[in-house]
PDB file of N, CA and C in Angstrom:
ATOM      1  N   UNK A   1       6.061-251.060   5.199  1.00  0.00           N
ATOM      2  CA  UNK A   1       4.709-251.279   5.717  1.00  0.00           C
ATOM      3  C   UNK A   1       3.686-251.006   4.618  1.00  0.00           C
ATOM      4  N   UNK A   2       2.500-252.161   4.887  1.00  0.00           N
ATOM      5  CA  UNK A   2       1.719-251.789   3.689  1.00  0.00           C
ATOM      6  C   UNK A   2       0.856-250.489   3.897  1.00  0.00           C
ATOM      7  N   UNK A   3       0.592-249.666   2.665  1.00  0.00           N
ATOM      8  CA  UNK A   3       0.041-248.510   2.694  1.00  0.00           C
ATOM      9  C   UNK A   3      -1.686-248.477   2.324  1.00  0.00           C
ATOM     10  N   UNK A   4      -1.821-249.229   1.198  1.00  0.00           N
ATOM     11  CA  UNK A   4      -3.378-249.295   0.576  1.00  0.00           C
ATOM     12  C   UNK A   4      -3.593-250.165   0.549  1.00  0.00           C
ATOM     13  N   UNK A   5      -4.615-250.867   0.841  1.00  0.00           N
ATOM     14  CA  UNK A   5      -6.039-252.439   1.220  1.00  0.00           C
ATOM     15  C   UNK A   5      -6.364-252.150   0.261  1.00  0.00           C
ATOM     16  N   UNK A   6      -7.182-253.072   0.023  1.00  0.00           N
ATOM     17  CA  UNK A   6      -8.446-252.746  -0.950  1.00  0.00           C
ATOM     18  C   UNK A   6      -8.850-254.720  -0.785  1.00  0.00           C
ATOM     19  N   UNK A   7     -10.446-254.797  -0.373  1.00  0.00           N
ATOM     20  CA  UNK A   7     -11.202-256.010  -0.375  1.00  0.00           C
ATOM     21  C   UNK A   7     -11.821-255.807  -1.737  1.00  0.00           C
ATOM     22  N   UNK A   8     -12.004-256.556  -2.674  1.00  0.00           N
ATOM     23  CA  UNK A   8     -13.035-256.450  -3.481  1.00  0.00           C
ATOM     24  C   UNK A   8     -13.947-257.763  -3.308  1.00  0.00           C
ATOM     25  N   UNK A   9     -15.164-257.271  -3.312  1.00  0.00           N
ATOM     26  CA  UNK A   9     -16.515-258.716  -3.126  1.00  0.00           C
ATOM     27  C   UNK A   9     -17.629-258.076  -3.861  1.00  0.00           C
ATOM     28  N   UNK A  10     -18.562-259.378  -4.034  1.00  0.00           N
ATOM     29  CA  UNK A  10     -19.372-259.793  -4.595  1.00  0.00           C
ATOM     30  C   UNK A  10     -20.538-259.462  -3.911  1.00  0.00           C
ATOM     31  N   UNK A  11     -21.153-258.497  -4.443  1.00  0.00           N
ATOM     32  CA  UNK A  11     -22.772-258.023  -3.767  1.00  0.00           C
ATOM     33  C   UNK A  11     -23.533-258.802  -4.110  1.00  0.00           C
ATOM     34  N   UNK A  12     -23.810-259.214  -5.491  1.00  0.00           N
ATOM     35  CA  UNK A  12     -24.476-260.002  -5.180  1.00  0.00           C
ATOM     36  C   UNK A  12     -25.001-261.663  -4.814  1.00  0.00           C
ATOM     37  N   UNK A  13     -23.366-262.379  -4.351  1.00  0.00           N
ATOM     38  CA  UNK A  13     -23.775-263.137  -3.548  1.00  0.00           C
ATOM     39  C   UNK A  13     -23.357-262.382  -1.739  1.00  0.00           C
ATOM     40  N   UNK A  14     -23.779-261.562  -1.870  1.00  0.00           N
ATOM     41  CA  UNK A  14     -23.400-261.274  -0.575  1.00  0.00           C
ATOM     42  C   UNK A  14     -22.416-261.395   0.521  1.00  0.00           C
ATOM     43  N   UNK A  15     -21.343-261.323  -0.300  1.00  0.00           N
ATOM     44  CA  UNK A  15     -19.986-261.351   0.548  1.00  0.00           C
ATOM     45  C   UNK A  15     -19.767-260.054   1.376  1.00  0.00           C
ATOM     46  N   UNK A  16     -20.666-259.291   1.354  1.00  0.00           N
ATOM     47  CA  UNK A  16     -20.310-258.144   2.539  1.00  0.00           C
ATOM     48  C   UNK A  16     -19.716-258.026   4.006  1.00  0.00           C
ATOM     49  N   UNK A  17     -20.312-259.093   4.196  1.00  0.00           N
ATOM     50  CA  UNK A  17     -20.464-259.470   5.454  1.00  0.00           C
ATOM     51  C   UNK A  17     -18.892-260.116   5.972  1.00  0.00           C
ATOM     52  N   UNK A  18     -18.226-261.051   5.161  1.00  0.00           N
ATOM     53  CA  UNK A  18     -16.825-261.286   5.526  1.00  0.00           C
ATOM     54  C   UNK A  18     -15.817-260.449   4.751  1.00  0.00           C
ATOM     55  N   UNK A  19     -16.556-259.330   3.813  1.00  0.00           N
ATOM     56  CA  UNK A  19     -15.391-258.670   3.722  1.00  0.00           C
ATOM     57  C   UNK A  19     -15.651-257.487   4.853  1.00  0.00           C
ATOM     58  N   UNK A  20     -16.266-256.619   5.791  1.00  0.00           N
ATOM     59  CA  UNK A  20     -16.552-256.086   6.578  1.00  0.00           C
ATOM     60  C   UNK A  20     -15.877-256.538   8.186  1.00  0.00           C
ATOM     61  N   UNK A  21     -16.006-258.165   8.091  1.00  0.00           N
ATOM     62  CA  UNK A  21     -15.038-258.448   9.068  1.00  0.00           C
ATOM     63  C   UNK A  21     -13.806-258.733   9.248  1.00  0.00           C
ATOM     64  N   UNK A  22     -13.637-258.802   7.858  1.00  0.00           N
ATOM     65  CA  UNK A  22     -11.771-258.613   7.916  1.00  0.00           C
ATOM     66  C   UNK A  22     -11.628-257.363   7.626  1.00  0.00           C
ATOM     67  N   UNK A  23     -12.051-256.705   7.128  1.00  0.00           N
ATOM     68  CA  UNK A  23     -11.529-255.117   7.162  1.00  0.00           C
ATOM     69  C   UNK A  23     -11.728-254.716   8.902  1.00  0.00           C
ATOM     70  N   UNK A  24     -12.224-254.773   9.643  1.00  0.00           N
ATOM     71  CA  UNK A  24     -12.470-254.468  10.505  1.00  0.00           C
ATOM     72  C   UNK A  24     -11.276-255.122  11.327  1.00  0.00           C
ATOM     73  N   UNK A  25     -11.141-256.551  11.474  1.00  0.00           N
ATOM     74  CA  UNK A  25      -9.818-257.046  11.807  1.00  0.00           C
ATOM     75  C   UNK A  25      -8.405-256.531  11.462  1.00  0.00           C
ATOM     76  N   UNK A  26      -8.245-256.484   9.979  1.00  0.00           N
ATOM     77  CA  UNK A  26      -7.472-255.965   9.615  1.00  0.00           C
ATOM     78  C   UNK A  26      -7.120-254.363  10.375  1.00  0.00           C
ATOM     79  N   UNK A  27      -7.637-253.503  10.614  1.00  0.00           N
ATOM     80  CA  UNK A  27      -7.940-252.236  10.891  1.00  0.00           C
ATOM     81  C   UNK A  27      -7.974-252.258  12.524  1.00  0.00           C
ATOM     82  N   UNK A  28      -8.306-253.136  13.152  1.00  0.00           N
ATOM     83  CA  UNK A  28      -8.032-253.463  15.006  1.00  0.00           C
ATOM     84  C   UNK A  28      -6.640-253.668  15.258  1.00  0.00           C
ATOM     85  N   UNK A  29      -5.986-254.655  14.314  1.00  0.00           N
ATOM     86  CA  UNK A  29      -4.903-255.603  14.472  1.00  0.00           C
ATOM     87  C   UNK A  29      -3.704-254.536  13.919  1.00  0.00           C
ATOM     88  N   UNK A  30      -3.773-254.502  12.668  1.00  0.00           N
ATOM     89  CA  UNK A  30      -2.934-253.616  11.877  1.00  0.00           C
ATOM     90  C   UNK A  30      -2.867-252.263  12.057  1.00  0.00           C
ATOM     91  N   UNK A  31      -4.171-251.620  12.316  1.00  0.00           N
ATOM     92  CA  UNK A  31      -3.894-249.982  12.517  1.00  0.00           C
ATOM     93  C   UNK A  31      -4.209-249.596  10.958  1.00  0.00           C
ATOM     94  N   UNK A  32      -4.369-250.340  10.013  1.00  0.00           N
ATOM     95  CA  UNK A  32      -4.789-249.847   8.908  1.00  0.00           C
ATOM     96  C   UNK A  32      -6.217-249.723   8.020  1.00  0.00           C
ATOM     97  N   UNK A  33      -6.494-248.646   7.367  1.00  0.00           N
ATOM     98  CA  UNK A  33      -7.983-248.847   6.882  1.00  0.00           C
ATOM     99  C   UNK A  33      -7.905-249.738   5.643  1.00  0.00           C
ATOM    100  N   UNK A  34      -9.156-250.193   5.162  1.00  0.00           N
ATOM    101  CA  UNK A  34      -9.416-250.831   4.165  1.00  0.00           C
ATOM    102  C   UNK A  34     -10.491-250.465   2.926  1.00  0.00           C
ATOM    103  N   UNK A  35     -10.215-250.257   2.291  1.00  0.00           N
ATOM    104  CA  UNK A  35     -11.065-249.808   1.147  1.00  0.00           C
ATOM    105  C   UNK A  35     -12.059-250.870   0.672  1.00  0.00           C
ATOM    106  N   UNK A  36     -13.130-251.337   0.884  1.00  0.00           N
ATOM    107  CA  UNK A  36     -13.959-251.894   0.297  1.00  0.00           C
ATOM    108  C   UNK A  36     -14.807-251.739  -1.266  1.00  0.00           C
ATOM    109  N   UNK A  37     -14.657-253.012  -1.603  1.00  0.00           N
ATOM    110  CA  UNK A  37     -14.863-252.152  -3.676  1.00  0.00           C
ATOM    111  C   UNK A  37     -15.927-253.170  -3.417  1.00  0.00           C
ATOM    112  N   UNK A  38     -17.242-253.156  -4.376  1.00  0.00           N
ATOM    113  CA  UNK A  38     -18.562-253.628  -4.504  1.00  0.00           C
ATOM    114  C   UNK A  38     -18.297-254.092  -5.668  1.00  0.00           C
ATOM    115  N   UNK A  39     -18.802-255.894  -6.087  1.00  0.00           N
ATOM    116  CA  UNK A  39     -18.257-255.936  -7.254  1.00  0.00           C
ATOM    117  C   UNK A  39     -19.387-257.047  -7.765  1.00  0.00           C
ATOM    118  N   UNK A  40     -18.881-258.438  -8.209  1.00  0.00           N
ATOM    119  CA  UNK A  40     -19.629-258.681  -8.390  1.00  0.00           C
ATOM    120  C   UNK A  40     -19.255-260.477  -9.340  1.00  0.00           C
ATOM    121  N   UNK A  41     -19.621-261.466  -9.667  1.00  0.00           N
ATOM    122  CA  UNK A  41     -19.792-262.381 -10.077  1.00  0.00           C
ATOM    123  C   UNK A  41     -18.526-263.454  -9.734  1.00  0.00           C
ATOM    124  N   UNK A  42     -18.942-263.445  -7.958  1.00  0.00           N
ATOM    125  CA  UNK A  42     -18.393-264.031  -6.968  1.00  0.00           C
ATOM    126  C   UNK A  42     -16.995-263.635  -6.753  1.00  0.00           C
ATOM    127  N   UNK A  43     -16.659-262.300  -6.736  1.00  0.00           N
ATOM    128  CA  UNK A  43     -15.174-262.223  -6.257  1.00  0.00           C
ATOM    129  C   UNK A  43     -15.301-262.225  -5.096  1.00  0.00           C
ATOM    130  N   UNK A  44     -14.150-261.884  -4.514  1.00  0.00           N
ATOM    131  CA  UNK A  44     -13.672-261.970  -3.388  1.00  0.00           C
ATOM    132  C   UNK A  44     -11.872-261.721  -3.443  1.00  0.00           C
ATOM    133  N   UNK A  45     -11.601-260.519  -3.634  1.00  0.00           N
ATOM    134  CA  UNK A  45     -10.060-260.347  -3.399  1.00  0.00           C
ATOM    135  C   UNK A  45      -9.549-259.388  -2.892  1.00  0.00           C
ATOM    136  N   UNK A  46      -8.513-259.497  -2.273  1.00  0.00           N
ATOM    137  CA  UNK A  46      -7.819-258.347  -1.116  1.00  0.00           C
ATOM    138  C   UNK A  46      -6.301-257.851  -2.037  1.00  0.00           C
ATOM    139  N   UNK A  47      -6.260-257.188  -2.403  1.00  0.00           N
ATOM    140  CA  UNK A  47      -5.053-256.234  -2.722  1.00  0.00           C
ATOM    141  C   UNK A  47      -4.390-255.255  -1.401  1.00  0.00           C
ATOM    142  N   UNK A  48      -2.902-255.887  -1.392  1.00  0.00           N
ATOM    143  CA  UNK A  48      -2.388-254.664  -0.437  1.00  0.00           C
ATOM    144  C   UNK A  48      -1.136-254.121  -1.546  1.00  0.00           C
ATOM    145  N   UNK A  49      -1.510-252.655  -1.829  1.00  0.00           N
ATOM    146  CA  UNK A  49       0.011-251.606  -2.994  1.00  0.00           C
ATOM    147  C   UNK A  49      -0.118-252.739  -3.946  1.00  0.00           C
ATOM    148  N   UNK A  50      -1.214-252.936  -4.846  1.00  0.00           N
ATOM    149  CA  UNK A  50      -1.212-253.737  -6.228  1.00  0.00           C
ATOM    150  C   UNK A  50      -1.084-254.772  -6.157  1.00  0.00           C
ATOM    151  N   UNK A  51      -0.799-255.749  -4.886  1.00  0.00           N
ATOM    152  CA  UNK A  51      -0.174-256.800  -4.983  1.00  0.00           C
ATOM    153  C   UNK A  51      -1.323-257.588  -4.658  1.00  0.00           C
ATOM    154  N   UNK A  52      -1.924-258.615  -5.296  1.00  0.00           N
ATOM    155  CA  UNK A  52      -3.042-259.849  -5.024  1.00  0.00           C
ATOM    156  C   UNK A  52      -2.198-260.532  -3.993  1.00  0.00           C
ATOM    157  N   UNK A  53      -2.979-260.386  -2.708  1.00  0.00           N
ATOM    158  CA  UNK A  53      -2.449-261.668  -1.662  1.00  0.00           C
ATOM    159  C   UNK A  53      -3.796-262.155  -1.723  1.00  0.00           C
ATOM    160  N   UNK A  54      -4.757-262.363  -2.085  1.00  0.00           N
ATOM    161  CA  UNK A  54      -5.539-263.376  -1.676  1.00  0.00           C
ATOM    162  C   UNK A  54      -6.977-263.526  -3.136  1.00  0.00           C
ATOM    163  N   UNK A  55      -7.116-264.642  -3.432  1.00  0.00           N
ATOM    164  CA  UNK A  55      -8.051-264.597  -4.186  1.00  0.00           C
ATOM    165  C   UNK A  55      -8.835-265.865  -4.634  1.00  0.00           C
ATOM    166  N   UNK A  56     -10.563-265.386  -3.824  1.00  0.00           N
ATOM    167  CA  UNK A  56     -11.242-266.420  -3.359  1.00  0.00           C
ATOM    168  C   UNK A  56     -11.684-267.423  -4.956  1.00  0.00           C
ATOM    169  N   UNK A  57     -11.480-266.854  -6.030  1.00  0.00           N
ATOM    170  CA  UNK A  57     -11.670-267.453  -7.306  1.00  0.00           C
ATOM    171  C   UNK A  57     -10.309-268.680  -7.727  1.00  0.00           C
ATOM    172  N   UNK A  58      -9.614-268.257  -7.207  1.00  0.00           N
ATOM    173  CA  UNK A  58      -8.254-268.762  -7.073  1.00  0.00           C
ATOM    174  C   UNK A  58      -7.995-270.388  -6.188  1.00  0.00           C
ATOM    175  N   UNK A  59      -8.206-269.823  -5.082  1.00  0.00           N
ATOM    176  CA  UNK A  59      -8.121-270.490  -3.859  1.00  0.00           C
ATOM    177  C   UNK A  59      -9.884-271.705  -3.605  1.00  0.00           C
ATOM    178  N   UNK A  60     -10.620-271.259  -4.130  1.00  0.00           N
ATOM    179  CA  UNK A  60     -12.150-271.677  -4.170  1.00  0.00           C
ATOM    180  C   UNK A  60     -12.308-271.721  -2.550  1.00  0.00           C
ATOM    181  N   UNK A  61     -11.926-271.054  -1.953  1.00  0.00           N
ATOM    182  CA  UNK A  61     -12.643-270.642  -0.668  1.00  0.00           C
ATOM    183  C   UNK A  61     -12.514-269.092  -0.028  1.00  0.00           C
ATOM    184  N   UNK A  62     -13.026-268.554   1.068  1.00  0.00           N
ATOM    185  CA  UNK A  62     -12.828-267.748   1.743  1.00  0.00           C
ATOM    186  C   UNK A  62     -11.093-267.643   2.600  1.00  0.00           C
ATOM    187  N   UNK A  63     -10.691-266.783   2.799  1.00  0.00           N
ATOM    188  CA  UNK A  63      -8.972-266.743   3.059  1.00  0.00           C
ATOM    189  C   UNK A  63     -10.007-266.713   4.707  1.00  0.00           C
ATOM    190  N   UNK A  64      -9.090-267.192   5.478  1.00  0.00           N
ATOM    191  CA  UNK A  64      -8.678-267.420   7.151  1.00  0.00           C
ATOM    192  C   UNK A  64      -8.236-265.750   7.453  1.00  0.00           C
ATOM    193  N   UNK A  65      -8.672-265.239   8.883  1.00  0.00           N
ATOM    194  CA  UNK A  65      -8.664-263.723   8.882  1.00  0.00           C
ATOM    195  C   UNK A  65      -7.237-264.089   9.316  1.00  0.00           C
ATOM    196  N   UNK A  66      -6.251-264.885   9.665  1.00  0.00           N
ATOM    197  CA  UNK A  66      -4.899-264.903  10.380  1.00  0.00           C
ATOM    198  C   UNK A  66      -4.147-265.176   9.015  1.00  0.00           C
ATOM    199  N   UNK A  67      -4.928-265.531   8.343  1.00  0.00           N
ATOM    200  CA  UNK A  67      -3.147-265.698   7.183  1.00  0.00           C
ATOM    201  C   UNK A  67      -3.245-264.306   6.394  1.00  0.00           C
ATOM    202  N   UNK A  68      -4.690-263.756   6.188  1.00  0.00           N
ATOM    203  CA  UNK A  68      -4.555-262.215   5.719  1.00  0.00           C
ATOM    204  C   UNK A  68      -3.220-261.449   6.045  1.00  0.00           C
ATOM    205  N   UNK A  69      -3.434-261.925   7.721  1.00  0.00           N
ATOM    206  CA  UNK A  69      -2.835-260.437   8.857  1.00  0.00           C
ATOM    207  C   UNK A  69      -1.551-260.933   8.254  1.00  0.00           C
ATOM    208  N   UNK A  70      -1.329-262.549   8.564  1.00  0.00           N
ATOM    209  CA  UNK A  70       0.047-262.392   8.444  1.00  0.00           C
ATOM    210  C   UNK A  70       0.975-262.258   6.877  1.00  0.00           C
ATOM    211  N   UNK A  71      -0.095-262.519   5.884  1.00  0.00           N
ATOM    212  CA  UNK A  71       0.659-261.974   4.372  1.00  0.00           C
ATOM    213  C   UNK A  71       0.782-260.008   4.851  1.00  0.00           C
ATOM    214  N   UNK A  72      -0.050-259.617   5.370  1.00  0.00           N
ATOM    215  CA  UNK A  72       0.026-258.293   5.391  1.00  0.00           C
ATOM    216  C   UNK A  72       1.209-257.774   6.162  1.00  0.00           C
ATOM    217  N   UNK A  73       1.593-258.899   7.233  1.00  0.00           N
ATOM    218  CA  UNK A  73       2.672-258.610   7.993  1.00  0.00           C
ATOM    219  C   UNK A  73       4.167-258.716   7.816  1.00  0.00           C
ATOM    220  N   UNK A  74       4.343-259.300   6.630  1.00  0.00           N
ATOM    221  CA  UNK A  74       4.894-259.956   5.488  1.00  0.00           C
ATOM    222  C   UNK A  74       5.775-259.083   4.371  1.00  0.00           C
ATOM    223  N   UNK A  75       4.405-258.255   4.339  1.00  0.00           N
ATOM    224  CA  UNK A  75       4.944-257.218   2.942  1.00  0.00           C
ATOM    225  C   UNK A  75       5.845-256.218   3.536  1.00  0.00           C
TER     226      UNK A  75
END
């Protein structure tokens, strides 16, 4: 089971807001907390134990809150 989250986003385009609601999902669904990191020149990435499952520079969009859960469900 995964042990450590971590969202990292972009303050200042203001990604707070969907990283706040998947941590929050994540954390309803899973039972697990999420570490939110403040960052900056459009990230957007979720680390669960070192491992990049998701990355919005990568992917050029926002990840779906159901494929999060289920890479998380995964590990």
């Amino acid at each position: 089971m995964v042990k450590k989250i971590s969202i990292e986003y972009c303050a200042e385009w203001n990604y707070y807001p969907q990283a706040a609601s998947l941590a929050k999902e994540i954390k309803d669904r899973l039972g697990l907390d999420v570490k939110l990191i403040k960052s900056g020149g459009g990230v957007f990435e979720i680390v669960a134990d070192k491992k990049l499952i998701f990355s919005k520079q990568k992917e050029h969009r926002f990840p779906e809150h159901h494929e999060v859960l289920e890479s998380l469900k995964s590990l």
